[in-house]
N, C-alpha and C. Protein backbone atom coordinates (compact mmCIF):
# COMPACT_ATOMS: atom_id res chain seq x y z
N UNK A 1 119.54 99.34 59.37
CA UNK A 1 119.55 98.87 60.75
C UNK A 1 119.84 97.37 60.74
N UNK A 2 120.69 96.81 61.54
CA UNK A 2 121.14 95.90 61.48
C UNK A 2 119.91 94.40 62.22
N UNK A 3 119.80 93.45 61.73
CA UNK A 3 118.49 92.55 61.67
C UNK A 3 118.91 92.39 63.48
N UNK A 4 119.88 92.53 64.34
CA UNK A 4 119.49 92.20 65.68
C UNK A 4 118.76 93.30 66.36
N UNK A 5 119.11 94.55 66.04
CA UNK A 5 118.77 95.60 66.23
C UNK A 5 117.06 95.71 65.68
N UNK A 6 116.53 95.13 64.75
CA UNK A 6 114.92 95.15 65.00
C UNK A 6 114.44 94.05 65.40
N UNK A 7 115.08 92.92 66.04
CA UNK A 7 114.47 91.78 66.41
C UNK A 7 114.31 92.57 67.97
N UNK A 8 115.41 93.08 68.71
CA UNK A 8 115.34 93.53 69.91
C UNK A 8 113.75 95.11 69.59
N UNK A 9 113.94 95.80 68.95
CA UNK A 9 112.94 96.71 69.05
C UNK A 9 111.71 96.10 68.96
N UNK A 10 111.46 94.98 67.87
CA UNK A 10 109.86 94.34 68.14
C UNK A 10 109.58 93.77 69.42
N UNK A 11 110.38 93.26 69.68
CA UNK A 11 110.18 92.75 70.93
C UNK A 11 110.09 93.80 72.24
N UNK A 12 111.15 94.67 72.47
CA UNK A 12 111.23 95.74 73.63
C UNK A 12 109.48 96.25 73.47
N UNK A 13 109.07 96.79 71.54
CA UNK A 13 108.16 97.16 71.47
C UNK A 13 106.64 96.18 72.49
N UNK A 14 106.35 95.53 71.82
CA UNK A 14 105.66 94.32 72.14
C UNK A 14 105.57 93.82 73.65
N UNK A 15 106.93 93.85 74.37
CA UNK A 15 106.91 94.03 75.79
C UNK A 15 106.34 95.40 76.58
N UNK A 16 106.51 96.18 75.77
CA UNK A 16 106.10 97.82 76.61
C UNK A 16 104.56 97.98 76.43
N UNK A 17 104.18 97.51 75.45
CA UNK A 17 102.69 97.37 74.97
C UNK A 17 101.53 96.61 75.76
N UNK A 18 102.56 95.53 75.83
CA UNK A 18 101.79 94.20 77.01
C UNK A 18 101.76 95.11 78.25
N UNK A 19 103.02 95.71 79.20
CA UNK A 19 103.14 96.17 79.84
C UNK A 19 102.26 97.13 80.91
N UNK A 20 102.01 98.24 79.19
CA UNK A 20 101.18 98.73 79.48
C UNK A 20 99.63 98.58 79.74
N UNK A 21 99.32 97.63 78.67
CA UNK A 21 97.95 96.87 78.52
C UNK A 21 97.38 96.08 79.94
N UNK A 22 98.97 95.79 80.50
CA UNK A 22 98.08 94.98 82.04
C UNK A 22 97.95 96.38 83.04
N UNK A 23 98.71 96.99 82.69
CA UNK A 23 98.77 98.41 83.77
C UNK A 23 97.16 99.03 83.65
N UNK A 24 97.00 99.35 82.39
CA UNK A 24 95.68 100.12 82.45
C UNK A 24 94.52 99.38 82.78
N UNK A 25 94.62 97.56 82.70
CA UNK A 25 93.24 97.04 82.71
C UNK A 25 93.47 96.99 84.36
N UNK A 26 94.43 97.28 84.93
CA UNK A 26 94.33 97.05 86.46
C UNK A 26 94.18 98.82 87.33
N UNK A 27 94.33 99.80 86.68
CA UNK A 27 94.21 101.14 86.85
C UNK A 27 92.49 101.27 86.45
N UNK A 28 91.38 100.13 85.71
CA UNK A 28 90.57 100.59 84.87
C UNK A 28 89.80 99.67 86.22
N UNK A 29 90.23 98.43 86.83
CA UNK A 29 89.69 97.65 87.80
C UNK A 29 89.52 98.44 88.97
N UNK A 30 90.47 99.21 89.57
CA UNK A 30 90.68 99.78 90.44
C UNK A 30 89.67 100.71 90.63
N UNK A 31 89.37 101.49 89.38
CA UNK A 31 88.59 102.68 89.01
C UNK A 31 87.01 102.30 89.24
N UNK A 32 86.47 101.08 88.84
CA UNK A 32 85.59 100.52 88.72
C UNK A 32 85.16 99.73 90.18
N UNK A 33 86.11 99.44 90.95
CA UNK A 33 85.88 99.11 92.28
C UNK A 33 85.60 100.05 93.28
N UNK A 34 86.36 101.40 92.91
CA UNK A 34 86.06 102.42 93.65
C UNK A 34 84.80 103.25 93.29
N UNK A 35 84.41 103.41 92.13
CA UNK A 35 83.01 104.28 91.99
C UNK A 35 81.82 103.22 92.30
N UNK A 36 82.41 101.52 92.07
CA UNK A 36 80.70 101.14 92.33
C UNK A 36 80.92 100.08 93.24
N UNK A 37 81.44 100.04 94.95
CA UNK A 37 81.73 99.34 95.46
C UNK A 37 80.80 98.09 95.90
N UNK A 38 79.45 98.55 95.62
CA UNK A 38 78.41 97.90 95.87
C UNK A 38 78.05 96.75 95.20
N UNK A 39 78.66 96.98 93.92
CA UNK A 39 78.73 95.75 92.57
C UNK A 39 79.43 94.45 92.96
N UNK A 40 78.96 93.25 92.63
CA UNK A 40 79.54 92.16 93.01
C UNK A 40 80.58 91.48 91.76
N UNK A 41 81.57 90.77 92.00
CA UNK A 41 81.71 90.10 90.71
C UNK A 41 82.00 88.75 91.44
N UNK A 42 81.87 87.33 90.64
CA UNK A 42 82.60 85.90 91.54
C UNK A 42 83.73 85.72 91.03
N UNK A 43 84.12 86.16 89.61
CA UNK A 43 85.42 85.42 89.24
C UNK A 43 85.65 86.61 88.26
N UNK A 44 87.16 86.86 88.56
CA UNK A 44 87.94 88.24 87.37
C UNK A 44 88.90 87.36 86.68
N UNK A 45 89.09 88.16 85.45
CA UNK A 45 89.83 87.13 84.32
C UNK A 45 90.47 88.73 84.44
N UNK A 46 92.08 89.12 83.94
CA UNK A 46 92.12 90.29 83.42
C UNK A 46 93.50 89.31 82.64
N UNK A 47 93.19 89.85 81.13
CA UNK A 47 94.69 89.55 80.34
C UNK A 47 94.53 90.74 79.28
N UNK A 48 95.80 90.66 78.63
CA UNK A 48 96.41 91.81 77.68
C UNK A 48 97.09 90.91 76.69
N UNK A 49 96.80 91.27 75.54
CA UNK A 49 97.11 90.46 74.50
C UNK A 49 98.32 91.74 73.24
N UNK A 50 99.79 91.76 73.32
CA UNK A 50 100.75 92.52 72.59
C UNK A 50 101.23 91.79 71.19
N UNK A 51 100.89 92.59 70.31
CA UNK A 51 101.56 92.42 68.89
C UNK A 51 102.35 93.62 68.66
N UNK A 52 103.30 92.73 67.62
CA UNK A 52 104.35 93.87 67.09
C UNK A 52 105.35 93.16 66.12
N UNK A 53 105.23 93.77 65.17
CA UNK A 53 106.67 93.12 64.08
C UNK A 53 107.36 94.40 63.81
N UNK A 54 108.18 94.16 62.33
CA UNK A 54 109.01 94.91 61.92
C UNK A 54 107.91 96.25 61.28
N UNK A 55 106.67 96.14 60.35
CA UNK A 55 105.98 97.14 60.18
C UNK A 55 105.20 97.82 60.72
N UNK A 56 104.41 96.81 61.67
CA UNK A 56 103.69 97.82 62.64
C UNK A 56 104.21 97.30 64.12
N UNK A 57 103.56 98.75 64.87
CA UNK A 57 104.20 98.02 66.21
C UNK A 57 102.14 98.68 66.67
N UNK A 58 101.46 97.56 66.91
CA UNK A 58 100.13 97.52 67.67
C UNK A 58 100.24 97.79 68.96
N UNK A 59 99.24 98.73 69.47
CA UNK A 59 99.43 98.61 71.25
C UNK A 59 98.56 97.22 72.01
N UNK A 60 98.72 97.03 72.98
CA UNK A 60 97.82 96.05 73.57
C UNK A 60 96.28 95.99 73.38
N UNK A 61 95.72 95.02 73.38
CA UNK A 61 94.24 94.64 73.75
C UNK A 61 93.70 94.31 75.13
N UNK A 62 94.02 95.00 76.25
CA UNK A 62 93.48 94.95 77.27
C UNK A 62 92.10 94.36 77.55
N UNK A 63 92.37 93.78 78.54
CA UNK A 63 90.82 92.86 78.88
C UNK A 63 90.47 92.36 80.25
N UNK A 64 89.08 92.84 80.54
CA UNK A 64 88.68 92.57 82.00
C UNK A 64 87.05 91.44 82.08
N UNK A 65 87.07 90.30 82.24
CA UNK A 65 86.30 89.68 81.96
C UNK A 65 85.26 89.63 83.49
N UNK A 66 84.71 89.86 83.52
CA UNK A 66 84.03 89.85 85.30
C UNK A 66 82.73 88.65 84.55
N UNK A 67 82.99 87.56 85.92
CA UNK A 67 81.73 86.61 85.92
C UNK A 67 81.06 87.42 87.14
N UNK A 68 79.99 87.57 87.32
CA UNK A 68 78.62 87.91 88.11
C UNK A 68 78.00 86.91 89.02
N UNK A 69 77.46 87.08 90.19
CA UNK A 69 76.66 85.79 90.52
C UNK A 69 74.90 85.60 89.80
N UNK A 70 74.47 86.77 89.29
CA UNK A 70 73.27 86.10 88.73
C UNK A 70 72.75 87.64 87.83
N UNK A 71 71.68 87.38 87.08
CA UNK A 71 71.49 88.41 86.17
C UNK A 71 71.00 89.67 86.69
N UNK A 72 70.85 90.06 88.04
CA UNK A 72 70.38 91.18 88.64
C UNK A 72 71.49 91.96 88.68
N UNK A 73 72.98 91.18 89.37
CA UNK A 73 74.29 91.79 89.10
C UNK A 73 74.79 91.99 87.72
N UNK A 74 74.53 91.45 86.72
CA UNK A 74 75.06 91.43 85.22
C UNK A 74 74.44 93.04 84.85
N UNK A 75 72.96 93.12 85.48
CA UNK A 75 72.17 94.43 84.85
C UNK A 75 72.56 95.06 85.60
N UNK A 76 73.02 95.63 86.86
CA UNK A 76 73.29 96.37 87.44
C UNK A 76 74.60 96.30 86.82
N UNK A 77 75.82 95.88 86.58
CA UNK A 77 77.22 96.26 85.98
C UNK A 77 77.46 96.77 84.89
N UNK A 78 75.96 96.17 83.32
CA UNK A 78 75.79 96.86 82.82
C UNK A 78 75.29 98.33 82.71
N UNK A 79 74.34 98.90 83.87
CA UNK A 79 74.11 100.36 83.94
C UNK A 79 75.02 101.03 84.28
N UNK A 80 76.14 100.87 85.51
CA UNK A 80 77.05 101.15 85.62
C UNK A 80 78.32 101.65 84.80
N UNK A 81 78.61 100.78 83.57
CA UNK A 81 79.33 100.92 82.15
C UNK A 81 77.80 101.59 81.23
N UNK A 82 77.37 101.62 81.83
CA UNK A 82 76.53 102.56 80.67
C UNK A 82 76.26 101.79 79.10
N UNK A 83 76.28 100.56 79.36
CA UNK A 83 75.74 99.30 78.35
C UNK A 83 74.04 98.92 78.16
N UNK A 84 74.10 97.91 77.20
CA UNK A 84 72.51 97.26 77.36
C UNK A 84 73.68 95.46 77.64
N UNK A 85 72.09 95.03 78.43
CA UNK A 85 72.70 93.78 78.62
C UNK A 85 71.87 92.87 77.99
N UNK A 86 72.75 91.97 76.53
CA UNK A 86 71.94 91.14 76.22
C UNK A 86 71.58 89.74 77.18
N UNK A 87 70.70 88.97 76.97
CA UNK A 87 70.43 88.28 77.41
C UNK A 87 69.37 86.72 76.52
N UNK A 88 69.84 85.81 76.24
CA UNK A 88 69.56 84.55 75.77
C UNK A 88 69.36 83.53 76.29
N UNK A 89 68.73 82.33 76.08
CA UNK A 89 68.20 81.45 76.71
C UNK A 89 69.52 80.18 76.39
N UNK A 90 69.86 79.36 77.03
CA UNK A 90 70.60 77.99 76.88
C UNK A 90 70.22 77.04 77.46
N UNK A 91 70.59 76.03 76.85
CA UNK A 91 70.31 74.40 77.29
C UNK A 91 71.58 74.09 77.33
N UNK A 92 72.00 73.41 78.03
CA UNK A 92 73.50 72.99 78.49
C UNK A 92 72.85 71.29 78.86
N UNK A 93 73.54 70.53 78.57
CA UNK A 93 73.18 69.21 78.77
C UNK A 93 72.07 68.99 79.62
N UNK A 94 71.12 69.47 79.59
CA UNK A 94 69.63 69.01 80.16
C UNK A 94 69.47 70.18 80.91
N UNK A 95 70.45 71.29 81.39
CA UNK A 95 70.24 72.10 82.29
C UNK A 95 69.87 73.32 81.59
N UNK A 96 68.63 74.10 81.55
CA UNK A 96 68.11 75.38 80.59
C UNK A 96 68.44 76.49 81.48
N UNK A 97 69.25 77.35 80.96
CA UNK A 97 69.70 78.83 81.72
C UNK A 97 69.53 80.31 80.64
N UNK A 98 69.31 81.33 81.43
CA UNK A 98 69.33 82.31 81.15
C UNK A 98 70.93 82.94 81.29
N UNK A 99 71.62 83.82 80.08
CA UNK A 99 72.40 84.14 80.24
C UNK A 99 72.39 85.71 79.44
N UNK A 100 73.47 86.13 80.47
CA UNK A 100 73.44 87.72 79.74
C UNK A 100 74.69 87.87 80.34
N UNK A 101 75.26 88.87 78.97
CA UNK A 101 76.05 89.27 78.95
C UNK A 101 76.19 91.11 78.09
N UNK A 102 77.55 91.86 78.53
CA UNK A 102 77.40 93.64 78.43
C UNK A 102 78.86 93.19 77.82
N UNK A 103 78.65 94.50 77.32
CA UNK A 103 80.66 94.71 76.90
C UNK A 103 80.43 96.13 76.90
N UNK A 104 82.04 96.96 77.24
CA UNK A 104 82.10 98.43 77.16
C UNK A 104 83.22 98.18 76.67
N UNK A 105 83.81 99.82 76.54
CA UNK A 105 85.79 100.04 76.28
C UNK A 105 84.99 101.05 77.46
N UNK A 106 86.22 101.03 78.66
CA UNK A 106 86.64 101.76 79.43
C UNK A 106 88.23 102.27 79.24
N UNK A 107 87.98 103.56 79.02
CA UNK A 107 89.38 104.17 79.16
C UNK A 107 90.54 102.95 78.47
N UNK A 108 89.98 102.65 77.23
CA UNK A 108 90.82 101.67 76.09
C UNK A 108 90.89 100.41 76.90
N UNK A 109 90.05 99.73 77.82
CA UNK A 109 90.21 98.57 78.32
C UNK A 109 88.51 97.97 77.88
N UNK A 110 88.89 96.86 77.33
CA UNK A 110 87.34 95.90 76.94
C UNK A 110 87.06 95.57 78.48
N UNK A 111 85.98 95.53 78.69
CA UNK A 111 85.11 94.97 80.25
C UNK A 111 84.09 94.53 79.58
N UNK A 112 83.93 92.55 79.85
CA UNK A 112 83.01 92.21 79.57
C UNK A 112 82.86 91.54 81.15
N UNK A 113 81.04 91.43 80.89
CA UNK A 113 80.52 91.01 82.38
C UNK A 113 79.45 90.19 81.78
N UNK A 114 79.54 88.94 82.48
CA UNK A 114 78.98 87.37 82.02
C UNK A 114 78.01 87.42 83.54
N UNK A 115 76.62 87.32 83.43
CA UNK A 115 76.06 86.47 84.62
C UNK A 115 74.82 85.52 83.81
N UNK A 116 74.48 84.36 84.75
CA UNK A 116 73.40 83.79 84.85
C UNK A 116 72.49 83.19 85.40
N UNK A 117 71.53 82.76 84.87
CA UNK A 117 70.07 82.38 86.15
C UNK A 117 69.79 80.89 85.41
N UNK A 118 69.74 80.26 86.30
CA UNK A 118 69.30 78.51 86.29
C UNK A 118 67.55 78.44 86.17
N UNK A 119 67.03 78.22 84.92
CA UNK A 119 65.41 78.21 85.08
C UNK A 119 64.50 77.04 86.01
N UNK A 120 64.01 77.44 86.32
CA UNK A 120 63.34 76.63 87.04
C UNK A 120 62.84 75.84 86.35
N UNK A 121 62.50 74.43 86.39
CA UNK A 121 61.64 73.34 85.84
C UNK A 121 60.61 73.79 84.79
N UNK A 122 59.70 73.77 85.32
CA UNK A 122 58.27 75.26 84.75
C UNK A 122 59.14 75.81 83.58
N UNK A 123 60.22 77.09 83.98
CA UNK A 123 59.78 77.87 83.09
C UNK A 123 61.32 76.93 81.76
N UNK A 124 62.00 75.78 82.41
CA UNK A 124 62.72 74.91 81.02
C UNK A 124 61.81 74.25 80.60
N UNK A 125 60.52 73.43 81.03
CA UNK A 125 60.04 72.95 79.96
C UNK A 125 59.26 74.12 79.07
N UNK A 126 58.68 75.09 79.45
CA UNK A 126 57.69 75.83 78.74
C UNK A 126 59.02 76.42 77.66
N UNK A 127 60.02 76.59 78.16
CA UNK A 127 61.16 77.51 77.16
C UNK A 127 61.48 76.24 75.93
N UNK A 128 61.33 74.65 76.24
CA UNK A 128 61.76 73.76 75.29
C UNK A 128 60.60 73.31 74.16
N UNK A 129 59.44 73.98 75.17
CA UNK A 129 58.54 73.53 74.16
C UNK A 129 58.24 74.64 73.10
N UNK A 130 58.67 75.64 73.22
CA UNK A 130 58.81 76.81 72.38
C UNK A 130 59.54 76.24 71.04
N UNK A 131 60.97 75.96 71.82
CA UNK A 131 61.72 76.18 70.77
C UNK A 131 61.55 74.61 69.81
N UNK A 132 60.47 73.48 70.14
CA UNK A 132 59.97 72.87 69.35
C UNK A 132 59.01 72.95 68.31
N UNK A 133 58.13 74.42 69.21
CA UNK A 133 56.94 74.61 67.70
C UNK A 133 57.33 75.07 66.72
N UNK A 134 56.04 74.56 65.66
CA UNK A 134 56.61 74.92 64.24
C UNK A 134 55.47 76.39 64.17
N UNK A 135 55.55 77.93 63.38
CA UNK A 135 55.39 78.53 63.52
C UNK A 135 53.36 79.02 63.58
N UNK A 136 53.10 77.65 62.92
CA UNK A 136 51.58 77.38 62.82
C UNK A 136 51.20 76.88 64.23
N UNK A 137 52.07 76.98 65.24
CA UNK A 137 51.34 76.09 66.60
C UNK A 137 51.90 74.93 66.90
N UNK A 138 51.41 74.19 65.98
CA UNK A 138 52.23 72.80 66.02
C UNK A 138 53.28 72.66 66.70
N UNK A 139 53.62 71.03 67.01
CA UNK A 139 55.08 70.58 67.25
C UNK A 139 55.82 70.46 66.06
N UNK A 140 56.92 70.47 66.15
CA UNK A 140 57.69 70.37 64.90
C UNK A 140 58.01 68.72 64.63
């Protein structure tokens, strides 16, 4: 096969892949808006990521990123995908938050769903002074 002839197939490949990859994460949105209309999201990310050379030709990595407005919606989107939702503590430049996050594959599309909760005063210092003791009680 002549070298223009597989530069055009990786590529045609690689385009049909992407193609498809945005098709299904927006057939998988659609799906997900209609069974749980009640679910909130604030901000949708959806991208598709296509590889392909001369030996393999990969299908897409479809991807639906949903931000949440706070962790009641994160747990409710996780039951919905039929997930557990982790959830961790952060300090962000003086500001201490709770964050959680789920991941599924829906119908070959990744759906991850990000929410979080801003701690109140109270419960950032009691969360900073935690993560100062040393395991005897003490401060570290």
């Amino acid at each position: 096969m002549p070298a223009n002839e597989i530069r055009t197939d990786v590529l045609l490949t690689a385009i049909t892949h992407l193609e498809s990859g945005a098709f299904r994460a927006g057939q998988v949105a659609r799906h997900l808006l209609e069974q749980h209309p009640d679910l909130t999201v604030r901000r949708a990310t959806c991208s598709t990521y296509s590889y392909a050379d001369i030996w393999d030709a990969q299908p897409s990595v479809p991807r639906l990123d949903l931000r949440v407005v706070g962790l009641d919606d994160a747990r409710a989107w996780a039951a919905a995908l039929d997930t557990a939702l982790t959830v961790d503590v952060r300090d962000d430049s003086g500001s201490a938050y709770e964050h959680g996050e789920c991941t599924a594959t829906v119908d070959g599309v990744t759906v991850r769903v990000t929410g979080s909760r801003t701690l109140p005063d109270d419960e950032a210092t009691a969360w900073r002074a935690q993560q100062t003791a040393t395991p005897d009680g003490g401060d570290a």
